[in-house]
Every structure is written in C-alpha cells, then in structure tokens.
C-alpha atoms as a PDB file:
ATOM      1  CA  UNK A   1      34.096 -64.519 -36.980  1.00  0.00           C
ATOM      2  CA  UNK A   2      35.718 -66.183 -33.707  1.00  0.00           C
ATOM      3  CA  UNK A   3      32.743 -67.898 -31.779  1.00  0.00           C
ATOM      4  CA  UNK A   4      33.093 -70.067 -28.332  1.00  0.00           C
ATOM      5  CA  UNK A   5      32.163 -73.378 -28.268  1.00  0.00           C
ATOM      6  CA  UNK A   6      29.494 -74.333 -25.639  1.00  0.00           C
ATOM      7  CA  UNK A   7      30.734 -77.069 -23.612  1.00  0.00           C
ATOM      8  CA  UNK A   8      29.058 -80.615 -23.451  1.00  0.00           C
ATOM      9  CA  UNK A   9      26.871 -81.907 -21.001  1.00  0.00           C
ATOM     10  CA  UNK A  10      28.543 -83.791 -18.687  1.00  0.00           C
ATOM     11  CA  UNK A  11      25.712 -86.680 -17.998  1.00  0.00           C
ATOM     12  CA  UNK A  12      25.387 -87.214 -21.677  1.00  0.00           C
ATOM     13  CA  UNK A  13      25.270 -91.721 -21.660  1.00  0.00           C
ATOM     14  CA  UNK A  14      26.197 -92.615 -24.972  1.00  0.00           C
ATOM     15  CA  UNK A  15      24.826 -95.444 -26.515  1.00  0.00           C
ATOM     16  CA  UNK A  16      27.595 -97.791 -27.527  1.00  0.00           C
ATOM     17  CA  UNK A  17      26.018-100.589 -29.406  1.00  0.00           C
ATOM     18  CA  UNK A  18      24.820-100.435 -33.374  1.00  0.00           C
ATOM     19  CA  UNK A  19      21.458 -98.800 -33.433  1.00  0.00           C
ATOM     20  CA  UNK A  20      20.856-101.343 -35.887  1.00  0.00           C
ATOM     21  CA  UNK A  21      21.141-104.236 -34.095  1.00  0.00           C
ATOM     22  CA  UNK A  22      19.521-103.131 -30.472  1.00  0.00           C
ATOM     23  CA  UNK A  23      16.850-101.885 -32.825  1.00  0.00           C
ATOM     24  CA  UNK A  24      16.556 -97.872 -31.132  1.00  0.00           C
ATOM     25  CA  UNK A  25      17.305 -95.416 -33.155  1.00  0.00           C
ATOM     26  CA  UNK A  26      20.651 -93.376 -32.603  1.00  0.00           C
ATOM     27  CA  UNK A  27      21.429 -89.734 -33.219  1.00  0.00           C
ATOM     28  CA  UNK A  28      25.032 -88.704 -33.127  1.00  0.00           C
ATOM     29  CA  UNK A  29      26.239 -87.231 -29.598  1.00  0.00           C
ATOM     30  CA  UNK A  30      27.333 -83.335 -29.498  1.00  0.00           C
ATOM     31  CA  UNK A  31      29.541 -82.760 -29.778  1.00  0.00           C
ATOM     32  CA  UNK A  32      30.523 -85.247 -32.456  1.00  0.00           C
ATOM     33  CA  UNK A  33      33.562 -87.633 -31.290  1.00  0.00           C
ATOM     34  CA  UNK A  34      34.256 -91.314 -31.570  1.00  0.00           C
ATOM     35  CA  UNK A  35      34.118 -94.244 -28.736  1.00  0.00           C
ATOM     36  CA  UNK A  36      36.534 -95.839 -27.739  1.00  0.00           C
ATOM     37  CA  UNK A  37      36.399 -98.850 -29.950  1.00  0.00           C
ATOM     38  CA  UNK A  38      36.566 -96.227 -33.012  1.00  0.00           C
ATOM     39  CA  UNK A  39      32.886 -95.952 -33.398  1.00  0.00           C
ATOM     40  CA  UNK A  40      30.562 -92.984 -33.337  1.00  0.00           C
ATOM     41  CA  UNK A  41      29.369 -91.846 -30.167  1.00  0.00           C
ATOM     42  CA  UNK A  42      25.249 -91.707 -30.124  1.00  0.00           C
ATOM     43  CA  UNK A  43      22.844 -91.293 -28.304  1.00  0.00           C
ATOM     44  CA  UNK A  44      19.142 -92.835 -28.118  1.00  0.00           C
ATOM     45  CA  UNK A  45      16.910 -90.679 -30.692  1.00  0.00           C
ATOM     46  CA  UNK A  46      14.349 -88.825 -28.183  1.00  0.00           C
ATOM     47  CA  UNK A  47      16.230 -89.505 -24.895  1.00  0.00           C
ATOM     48  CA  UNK A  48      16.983 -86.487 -22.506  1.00  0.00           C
ATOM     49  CA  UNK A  49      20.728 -87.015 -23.509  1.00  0.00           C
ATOM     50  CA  UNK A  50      19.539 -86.299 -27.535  1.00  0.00           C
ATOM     51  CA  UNK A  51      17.710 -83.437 -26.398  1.00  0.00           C
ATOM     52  CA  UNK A  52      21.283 -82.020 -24.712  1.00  0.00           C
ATOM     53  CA  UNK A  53      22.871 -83.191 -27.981  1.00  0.00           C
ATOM     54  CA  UNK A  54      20.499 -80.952 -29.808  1.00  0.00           C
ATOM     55  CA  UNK A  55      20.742 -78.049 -27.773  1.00  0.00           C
ATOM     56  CA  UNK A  56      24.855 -77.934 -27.637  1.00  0.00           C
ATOM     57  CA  UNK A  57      24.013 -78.233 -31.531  1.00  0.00           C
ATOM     58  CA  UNK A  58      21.276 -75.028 -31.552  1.00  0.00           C
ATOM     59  CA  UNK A  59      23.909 -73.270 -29.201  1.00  0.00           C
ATOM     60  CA  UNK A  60      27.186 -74.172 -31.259  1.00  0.00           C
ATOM     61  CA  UNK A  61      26.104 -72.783 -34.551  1.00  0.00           C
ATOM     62  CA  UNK A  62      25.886 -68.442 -35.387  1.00  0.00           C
ATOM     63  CA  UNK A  63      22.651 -67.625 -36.723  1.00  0.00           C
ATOM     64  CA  UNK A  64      23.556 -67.512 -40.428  1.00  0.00           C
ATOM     65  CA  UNK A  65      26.333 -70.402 -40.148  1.00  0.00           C
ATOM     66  CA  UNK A  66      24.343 -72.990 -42.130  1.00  0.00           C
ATOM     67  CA  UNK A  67      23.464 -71.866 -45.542  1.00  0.00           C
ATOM     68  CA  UNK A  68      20.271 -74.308 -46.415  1.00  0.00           C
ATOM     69  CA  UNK A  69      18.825 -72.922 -42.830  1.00  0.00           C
ATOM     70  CA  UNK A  70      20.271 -69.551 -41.784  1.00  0.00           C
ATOM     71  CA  UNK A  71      17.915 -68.732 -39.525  1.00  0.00           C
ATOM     72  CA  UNK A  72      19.656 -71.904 -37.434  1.00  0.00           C
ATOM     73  CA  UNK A  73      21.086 -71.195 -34.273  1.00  0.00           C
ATOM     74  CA  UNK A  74      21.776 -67.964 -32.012  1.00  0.00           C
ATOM     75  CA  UNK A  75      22.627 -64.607 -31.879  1.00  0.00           C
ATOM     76  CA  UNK A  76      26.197 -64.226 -31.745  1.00  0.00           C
ATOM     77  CA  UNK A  77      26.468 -62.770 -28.139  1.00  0.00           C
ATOM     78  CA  UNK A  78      30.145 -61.990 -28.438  1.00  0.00           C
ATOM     79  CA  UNK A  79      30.348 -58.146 -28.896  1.00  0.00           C
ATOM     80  CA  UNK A  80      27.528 -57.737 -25.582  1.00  0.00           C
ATOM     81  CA  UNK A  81      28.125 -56.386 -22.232  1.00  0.00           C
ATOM     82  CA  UNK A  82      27.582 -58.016 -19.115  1.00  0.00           C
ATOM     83  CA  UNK A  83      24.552 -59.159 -18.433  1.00  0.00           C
ATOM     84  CA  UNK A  84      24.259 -60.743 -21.691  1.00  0.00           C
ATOM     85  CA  UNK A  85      21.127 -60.651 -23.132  1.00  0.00           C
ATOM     86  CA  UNK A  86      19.765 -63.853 -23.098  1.00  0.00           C
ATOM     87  CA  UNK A  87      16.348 -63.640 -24.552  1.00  0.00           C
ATOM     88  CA  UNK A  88      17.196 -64.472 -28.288  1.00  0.00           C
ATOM     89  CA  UNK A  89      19.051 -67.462 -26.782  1.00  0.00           C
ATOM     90  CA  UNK A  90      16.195 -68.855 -25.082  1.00  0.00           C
ATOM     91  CA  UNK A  91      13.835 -68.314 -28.003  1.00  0.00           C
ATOM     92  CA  UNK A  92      16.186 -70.083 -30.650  1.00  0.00           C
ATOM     93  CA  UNK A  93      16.215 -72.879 -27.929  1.00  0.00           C
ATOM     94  CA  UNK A  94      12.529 -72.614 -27.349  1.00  0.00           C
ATOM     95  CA  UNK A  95      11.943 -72.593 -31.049  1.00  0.00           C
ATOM     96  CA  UNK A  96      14.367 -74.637 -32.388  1.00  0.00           C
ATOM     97  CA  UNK A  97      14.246 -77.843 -29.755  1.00  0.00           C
ATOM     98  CA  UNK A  98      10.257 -77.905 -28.763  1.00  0.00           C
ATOM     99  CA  UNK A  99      11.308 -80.843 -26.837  1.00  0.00           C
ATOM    100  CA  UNK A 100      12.827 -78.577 -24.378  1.00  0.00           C
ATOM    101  CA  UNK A 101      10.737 -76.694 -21.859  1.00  0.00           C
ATOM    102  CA  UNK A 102      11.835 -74.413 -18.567  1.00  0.00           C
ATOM    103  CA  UNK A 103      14.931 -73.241 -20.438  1.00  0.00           C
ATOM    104  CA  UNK A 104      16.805 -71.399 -17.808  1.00  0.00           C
ATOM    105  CA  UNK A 105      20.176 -69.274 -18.287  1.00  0.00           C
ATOM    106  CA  UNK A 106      22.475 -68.327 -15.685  1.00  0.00           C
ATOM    107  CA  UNK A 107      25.107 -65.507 -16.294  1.00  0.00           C
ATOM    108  CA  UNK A 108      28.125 -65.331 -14.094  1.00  0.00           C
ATOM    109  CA  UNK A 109      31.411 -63.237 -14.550  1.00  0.00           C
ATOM    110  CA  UNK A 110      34.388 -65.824 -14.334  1.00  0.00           C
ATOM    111  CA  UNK A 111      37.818 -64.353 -13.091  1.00  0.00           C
ATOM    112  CA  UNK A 112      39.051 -64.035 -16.856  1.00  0.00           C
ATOM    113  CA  UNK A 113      36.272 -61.523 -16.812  1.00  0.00           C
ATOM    114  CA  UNK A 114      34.428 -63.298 -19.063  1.00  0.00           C
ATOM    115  CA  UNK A 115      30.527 -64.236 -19.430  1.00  0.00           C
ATOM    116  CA  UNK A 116      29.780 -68.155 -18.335  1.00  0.00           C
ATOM    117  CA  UNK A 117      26.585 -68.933 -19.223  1.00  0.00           C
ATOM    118  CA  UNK A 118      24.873 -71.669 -17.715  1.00  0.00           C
ATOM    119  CA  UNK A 119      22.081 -73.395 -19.775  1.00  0.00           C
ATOM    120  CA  UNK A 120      19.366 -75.927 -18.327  1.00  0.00           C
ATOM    121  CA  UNK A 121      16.329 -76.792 -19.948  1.00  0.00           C
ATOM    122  CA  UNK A 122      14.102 -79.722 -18.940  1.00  0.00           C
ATOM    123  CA  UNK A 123      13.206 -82.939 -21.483  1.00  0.00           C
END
C-alpha cells in the first residue's frame, strides 16, 4: 500500500553527545538518521523536540503497520477527497502522544493538486 511520508520538523535540536555520559536520557530523532560524526541523531527524552519525534512517528505508520500494536498510527487518508478528514488523525495524535495538546491541522491544496497537511500540536 503506497503511503507518504510526513516530513520532519524543521526546529527539531538534536542532541549530539552520548546520553550516557551527559546523563539525560535520549530517544532517537524522527525520522531516524545519523549525525554527522556517524552517530545516531537523538533527542532529549521528554523535550518538545521528542514530542515532534513522536508525532512524525504516530503520523508515519498506517494503522495496522505494526503487528505487536495494530491499532498504532492513522487512518490511511490516501483514497479521501479534499477536505481530508482529519478527525481520526487528531484522535490517534491525541491518544497516542498525551503529551501533545491543541493539535491543530491545516489542509491546503498544493499546485500538484494534492492535500498538504499541516500539523501543530503544543508540548
């Protein structure tokens, strides 16, 4: 089933240094890609950048796409007209990232004719 990736937030700091030795805990960026030194992009576990990793994650994955947690993710939006419905995307966002609150979408028709969504939620 073809799905479109969601784009990552462009403000997302990494953190560079081993989580290990600064002594904050690290999650892996979204979407997943290495530094420039050949290590593993992160960012600081419960930062507003973490909770932008997360979403990109929640909005990256087809409901049904991971098979120990199917219910994971969103409705595939690809066969709806314009306006999308974007209920069922707020509520996996709402449900799935509690961290998250005033989730917002924005729909606008780009001239490819296709849907852009705009997502903003607040930490």
């Amino acid at each position: 089933m073809p799905w479109i990736i969601p784009t990552a937030p462009e403000s997302s700091p990494t953190v560079t240094a081993d989580s290990a030795a600064t002594g904050v805990p690290a999650n892996f960026d979204a979407p997943f890609r290495l530094n420039a030194d050949g290590t593993v992009a992160t960012v600081a576990q419960g930062s507003p950048a973490d909770i932008d990793a997360s979403i990109y994650n929640i909005l990256a994955c087809p409901q049904g796409g991971k098979l120990h947690d199917p219910a994971f993710g969103i409705p595939s939006p690809l066969f709806d007209a314009f306006p999308v419905g974007t209920a069922a995307i707020v509520a996996a966002i709402q449900k799935l990232e509690p961290r998250a609150s005033a989730v917002q979408i924005t729909q606008t028709l780009n001239q490819l004719r296709q849907v852009d969504l705009t997502i903003s939620a607040q930490a």
